[in-house]
C-alpha atoms as a PDB file:
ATOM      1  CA  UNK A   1       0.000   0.000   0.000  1.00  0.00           C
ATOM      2  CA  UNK A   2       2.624   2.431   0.926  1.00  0.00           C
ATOM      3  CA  UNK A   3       4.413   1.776  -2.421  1.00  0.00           C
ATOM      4  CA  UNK A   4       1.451   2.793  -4.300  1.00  0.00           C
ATOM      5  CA  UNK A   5       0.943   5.785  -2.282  1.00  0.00           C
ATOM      6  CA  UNK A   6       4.726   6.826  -3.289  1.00  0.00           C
ATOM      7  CA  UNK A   7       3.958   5.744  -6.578  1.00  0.00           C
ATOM      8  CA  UNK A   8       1.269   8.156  -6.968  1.00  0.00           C
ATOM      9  CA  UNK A   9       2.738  11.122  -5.310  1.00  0.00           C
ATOM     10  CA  UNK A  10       5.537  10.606  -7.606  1.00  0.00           C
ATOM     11  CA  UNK A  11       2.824  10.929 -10.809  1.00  0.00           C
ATOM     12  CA  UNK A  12       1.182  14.074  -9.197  1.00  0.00           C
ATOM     13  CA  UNK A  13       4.603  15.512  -8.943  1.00  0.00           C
ATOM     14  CA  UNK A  14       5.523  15.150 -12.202  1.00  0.00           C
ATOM     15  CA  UNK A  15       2.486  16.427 -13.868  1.00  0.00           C
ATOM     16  CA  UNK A  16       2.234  19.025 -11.505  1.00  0.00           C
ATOM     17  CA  UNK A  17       5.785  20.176 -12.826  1.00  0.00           C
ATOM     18  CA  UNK A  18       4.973  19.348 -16.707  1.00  0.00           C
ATOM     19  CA  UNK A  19       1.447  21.733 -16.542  1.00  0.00           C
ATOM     20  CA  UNK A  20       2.520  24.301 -14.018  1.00  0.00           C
ATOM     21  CA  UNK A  21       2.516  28.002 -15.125  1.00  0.00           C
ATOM     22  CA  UNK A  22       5.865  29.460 -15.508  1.00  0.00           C
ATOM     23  CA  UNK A  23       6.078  33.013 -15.856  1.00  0.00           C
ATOM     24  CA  UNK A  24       8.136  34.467 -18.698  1.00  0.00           C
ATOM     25  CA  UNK A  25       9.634  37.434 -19.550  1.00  0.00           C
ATOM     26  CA  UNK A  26       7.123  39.591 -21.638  1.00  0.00           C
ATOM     27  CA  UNK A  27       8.542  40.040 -25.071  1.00  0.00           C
ATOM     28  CA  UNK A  28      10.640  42.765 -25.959  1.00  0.00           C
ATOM     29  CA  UNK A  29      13.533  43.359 -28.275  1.00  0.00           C
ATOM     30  CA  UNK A  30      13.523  41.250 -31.403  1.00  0.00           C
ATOM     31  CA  UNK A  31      16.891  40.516 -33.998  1.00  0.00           C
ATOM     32  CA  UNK A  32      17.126  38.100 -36.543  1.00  0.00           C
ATOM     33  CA  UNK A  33      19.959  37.724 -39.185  1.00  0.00           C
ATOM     34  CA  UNK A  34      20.186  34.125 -41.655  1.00  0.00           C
ATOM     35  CA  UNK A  35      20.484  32.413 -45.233  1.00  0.00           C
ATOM     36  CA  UNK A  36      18.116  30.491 -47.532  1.00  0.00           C
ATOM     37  CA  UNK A  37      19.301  28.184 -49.743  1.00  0.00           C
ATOM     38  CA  UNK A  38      17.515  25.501 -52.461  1.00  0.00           C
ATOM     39  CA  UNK A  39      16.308  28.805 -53.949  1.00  0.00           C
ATOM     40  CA  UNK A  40      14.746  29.713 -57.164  1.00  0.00           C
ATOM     41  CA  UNK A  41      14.172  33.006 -58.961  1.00  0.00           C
ATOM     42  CA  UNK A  42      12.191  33.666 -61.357  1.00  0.00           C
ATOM     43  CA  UNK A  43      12.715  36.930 -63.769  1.00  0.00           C
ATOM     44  CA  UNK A  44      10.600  38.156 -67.254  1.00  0.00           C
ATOM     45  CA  UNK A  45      10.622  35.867 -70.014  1.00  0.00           C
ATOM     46  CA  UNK A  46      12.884  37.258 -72.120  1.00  0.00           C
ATOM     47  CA  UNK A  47      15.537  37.090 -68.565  1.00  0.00           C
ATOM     48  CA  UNK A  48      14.556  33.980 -67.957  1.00  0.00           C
ATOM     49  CA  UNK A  49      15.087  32.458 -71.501  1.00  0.00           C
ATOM     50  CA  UNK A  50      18.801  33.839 -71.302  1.00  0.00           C
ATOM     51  CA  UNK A  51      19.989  32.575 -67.990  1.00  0.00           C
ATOM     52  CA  UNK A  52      18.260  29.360 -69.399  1.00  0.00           C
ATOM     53  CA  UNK A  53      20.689  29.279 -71.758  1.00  0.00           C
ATOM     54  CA  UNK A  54      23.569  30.165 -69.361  1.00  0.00           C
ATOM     55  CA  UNK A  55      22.905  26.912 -67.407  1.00  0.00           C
ATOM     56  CA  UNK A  56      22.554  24.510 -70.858  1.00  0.00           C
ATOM     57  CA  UNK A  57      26.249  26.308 -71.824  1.00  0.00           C
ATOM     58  CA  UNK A  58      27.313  24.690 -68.743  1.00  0.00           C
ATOM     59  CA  UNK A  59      27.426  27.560 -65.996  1.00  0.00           C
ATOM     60  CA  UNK A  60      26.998  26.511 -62.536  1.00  0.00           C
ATOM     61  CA  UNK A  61      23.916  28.219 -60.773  1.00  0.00           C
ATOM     62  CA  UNK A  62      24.031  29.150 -57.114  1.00  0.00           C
ATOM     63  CA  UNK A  63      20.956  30.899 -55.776  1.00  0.00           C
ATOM     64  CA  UNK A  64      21.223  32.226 -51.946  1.00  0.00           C
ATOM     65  CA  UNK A  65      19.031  34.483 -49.861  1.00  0.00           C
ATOM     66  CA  UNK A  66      20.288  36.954 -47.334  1.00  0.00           C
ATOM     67  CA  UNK A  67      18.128  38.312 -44.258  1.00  0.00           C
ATOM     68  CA  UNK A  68      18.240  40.740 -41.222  1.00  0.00           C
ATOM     69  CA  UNK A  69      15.290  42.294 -39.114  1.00  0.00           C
ATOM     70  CA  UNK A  70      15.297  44.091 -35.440  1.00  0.00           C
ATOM     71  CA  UNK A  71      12.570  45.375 -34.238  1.00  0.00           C
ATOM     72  CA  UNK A  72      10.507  44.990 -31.062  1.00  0.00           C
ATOM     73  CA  UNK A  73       7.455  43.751 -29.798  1.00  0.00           C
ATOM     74  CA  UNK A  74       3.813  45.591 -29.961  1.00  0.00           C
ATOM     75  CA  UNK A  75       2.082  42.950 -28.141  1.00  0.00           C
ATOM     76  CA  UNK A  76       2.891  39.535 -26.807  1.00  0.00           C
ATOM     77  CA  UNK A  77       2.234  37.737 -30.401  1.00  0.00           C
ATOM     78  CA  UNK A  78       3.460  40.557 -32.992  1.00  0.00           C
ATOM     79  CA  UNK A  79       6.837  42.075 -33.736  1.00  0.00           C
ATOM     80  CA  UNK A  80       7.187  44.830 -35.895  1.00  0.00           C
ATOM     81  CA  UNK A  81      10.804  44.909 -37.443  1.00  0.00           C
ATOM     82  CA  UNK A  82      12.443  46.585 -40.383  1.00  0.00           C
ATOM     83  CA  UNK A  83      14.313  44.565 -42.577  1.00  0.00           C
ATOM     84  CA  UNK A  84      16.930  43.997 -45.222  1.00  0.00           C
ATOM     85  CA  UNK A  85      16.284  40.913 -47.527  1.00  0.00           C
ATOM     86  CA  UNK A  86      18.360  39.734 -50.481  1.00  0.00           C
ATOM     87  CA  UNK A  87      18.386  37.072 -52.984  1.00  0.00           C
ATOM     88  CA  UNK A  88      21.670  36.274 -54.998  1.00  0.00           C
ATOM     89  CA  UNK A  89      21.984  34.527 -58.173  1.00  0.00           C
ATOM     90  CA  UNK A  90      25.254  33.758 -59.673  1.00  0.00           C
ATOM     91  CA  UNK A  91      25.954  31.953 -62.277  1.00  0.00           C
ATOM     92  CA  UNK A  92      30.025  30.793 -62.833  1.00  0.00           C
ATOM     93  CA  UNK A  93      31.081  29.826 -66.925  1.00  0.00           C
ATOM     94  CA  UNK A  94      34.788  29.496 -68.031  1.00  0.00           C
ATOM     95  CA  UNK A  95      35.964  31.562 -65.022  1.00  0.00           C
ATOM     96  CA  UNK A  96      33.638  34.194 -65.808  1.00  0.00           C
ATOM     97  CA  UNK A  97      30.932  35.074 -63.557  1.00  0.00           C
ATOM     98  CA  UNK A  98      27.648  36.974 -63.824  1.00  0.00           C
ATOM     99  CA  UNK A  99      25.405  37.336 -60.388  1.00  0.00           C
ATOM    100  CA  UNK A 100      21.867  39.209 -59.951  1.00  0.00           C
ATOM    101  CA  UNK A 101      20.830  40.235 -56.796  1.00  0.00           C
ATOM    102  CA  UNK A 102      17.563  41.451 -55.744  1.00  0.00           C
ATOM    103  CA  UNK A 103      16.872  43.510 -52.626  1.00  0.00           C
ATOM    104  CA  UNK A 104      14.340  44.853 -50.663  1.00  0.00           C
ATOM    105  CA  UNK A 105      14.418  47.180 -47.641  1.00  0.00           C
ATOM    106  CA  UNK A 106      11.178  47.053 -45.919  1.00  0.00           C
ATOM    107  CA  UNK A 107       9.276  47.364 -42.591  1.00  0.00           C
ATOM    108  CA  UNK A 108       7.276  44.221 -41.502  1.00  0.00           C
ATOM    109  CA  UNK A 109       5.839  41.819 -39.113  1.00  0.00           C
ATOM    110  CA  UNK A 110       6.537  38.982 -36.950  1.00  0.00           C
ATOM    111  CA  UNK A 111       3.580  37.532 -35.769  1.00  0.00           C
ATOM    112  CA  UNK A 112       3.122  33.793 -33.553  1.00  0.00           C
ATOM    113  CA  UNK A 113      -0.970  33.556 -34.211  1.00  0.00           C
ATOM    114  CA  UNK A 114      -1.884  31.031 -30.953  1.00  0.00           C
ATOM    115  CA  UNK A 115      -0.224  31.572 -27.700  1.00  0.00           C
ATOM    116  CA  UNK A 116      -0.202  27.536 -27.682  1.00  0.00           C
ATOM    117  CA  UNK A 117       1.278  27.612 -31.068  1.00  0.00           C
ATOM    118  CA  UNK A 118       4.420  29.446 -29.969  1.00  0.00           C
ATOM    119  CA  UNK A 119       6.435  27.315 -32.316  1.00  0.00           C
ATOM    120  CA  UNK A 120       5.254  28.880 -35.555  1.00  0.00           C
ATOM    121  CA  UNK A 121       5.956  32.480 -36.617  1.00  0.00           C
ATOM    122  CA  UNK A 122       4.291  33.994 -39.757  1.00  0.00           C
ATOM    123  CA  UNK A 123       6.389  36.993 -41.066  1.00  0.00           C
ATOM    124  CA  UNK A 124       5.406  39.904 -43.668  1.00  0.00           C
ATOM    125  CA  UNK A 125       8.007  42.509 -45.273  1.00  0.00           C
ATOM    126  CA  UNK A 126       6.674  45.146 -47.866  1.00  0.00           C
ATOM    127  CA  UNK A 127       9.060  48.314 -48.400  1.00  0.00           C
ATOM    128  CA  UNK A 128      11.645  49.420 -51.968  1.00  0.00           C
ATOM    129  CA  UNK A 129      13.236  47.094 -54.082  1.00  0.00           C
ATOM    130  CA  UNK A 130      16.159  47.208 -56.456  1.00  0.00           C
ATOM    131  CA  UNK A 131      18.398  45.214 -58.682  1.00  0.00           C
ATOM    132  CA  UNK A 132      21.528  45.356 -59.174  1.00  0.00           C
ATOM    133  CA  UNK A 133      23.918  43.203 -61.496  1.00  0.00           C
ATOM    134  CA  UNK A 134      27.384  42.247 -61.332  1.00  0.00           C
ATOM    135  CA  UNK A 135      29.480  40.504 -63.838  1.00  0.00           C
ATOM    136  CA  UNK A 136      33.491  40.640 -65.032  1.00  0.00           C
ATOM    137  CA  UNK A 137      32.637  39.140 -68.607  1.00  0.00           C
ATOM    138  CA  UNK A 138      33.983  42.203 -70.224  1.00  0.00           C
ATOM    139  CA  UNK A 139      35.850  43.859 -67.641  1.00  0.00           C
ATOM    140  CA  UNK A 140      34.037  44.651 -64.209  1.00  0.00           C
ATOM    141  CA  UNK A 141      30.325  46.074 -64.489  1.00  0.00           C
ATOM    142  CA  UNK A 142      27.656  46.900 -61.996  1.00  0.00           C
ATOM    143  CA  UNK A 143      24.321  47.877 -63.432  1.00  0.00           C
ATOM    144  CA  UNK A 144      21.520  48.759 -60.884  1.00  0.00           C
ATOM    145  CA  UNK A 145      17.558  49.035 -61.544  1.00  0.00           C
ATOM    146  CA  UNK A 146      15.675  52.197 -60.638  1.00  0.00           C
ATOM    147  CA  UNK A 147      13.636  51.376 -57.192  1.00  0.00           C
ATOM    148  CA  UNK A 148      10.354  49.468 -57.532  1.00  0.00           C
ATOM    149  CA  UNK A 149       8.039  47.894 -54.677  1.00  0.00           C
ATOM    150  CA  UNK A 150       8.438  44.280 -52.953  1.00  0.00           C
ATOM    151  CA  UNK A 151       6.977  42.064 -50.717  1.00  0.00           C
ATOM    152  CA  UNK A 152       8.476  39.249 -48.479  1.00  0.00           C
ATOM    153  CA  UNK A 153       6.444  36.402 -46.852  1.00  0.00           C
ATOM    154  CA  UNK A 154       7.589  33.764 -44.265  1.00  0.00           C
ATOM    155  CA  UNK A 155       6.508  30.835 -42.473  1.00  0.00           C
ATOM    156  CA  UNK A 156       8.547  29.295 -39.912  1.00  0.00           C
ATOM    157  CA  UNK A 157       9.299  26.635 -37.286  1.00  0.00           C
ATOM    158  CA  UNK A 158      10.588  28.463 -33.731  1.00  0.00           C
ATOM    159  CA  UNK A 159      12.528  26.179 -31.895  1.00  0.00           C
ATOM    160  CA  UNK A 160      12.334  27.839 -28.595  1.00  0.00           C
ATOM    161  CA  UNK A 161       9.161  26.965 -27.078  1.00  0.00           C
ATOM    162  CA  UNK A 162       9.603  29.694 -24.854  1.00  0.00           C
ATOM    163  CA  UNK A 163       8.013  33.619 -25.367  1.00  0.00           C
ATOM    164  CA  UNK A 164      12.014  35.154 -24.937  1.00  0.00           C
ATOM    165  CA  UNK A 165      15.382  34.220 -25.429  1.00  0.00           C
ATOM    166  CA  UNK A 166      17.958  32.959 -28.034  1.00  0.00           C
ATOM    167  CA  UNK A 167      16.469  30.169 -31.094  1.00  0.00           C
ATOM    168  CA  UNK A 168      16.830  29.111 -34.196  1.00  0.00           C
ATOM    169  CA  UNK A 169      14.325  29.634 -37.128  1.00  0.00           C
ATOM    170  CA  UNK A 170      13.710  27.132 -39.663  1.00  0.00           C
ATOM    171  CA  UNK A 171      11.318  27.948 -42.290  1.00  0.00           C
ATOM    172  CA  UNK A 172      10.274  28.816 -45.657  1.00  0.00           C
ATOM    173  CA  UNK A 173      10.459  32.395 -47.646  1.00  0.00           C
ATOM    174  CA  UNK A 174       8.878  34.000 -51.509  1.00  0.00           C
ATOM    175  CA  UNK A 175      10.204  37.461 -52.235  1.00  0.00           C
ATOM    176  CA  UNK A 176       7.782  39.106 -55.109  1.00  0.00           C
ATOM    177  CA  UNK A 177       9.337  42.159 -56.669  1.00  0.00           C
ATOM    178  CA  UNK A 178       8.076  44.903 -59.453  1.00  0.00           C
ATOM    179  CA  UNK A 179      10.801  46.334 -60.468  1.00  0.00           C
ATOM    180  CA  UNK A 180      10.767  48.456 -63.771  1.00  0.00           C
ATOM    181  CA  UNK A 181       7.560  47.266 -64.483  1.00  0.00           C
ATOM    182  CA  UNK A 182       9.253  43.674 -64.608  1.00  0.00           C
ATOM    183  CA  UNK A 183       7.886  40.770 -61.929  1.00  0.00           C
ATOM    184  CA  UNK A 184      10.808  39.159 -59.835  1.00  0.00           C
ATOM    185  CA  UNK A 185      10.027  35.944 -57.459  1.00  0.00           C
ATOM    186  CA  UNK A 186      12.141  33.979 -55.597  1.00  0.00           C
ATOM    187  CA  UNK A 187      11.368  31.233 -52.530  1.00  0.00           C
ATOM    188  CA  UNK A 188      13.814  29.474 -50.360  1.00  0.00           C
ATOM    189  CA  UNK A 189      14.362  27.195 -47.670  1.00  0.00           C
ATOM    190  CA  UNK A 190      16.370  29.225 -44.958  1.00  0.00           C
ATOM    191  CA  UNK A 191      17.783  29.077 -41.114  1.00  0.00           C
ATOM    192  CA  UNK A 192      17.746  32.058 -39.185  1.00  0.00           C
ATOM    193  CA  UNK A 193      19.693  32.840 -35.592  1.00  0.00           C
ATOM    194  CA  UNK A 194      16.738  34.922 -32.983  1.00  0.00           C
ATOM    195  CA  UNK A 195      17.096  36.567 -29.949  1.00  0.00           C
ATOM    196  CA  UNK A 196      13.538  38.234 -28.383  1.00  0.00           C
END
């Protein structure tokens, strides 16, 4: 009898530690800075077709994405940040290179939508975008767009559990870009470092 007894206070204990209330820090301060890769971007037609033919000459095709936010937090689910986002295509032929990268610098969100759900952040960017092109085929060149309007959405896993604190992001990005009354998209996989 008396080992059941202990065998039940020992239960209570631990699910009274699993479900008890901790109190957390409220949410403050928020940073993020990471990389994409497994990208793709998409240009016009006519841009497209070309770099196409780039890849069928043989050039090797790297496509990256660049990000960095701080901001802080409005309430206890939503960030607001401003941010610098880039994608980066290069593309490497008889030791010759040619790279495209798009930017945008933009004000956004970083929102968690279910205080039980404190694993998934939902992110928005909208703000200027530019290109700007890079390439030592006939000497060194760098041609840049005029500034057109972009948008950056983002859904990732938060691998904190917890409302503050360092994590790591792991999640999933498109960048949508008008840009000289052209349409850029790209999407990639990234990882980002957090503190909040």
């Amino acid at each position: 009898m008396k080992k059941k007894i202990i065998i039940a206070l020992f239960f209570v204990f631990i699910s009274s530690m699993l479900f008890a209330q901790t109190t957390e820090r409220k949410r403050g301060f928020y940073f993020d800075i990471g990389m994409g890769l497994f990208g793709r971007i998409s240009y016009d037609d006519e841009l497209d077709d070309a770099l196409e033919l780039l890849e069928k000459l043989g050039a090797e095709r790297l496509t990256i994405s660049l990000g960095l936010a701080a901001g802080g937090a409005i309430t206890q689910n939503i960030y607001i940040v401003g941010s610098i986002s880039a994608f980066g295509d290069r593309f490497d032929i008889n030791s010759n290179y040619m790279q495209l990268n798009t930017y945008l610098l933009g004000a956004g969100i970083r929102y968690y939508p279910l205080p039980s759900m404190k694993w998934l952040q939902i992110g928005a960017d909208y703000g200027i975008s530019w290109l700007v092109l890079t390439t030592d085929v006939i000497g060194e060149q760098v041609a840049v767009s005029d500034f057109g309007t972009g948008l950056r959405l983002s859904v990732s896993c938060d691998f904190n559990g917890r409302m503050t604190g360092p994590s790591f992001l792991l999640g999933g990005e498109l960048l949508i870009s008008t840009i000289e009354s052209d349409l850029v998209a790209g999407i990639s996989l990234f990882g980002k470092l957090v503190f909040k």
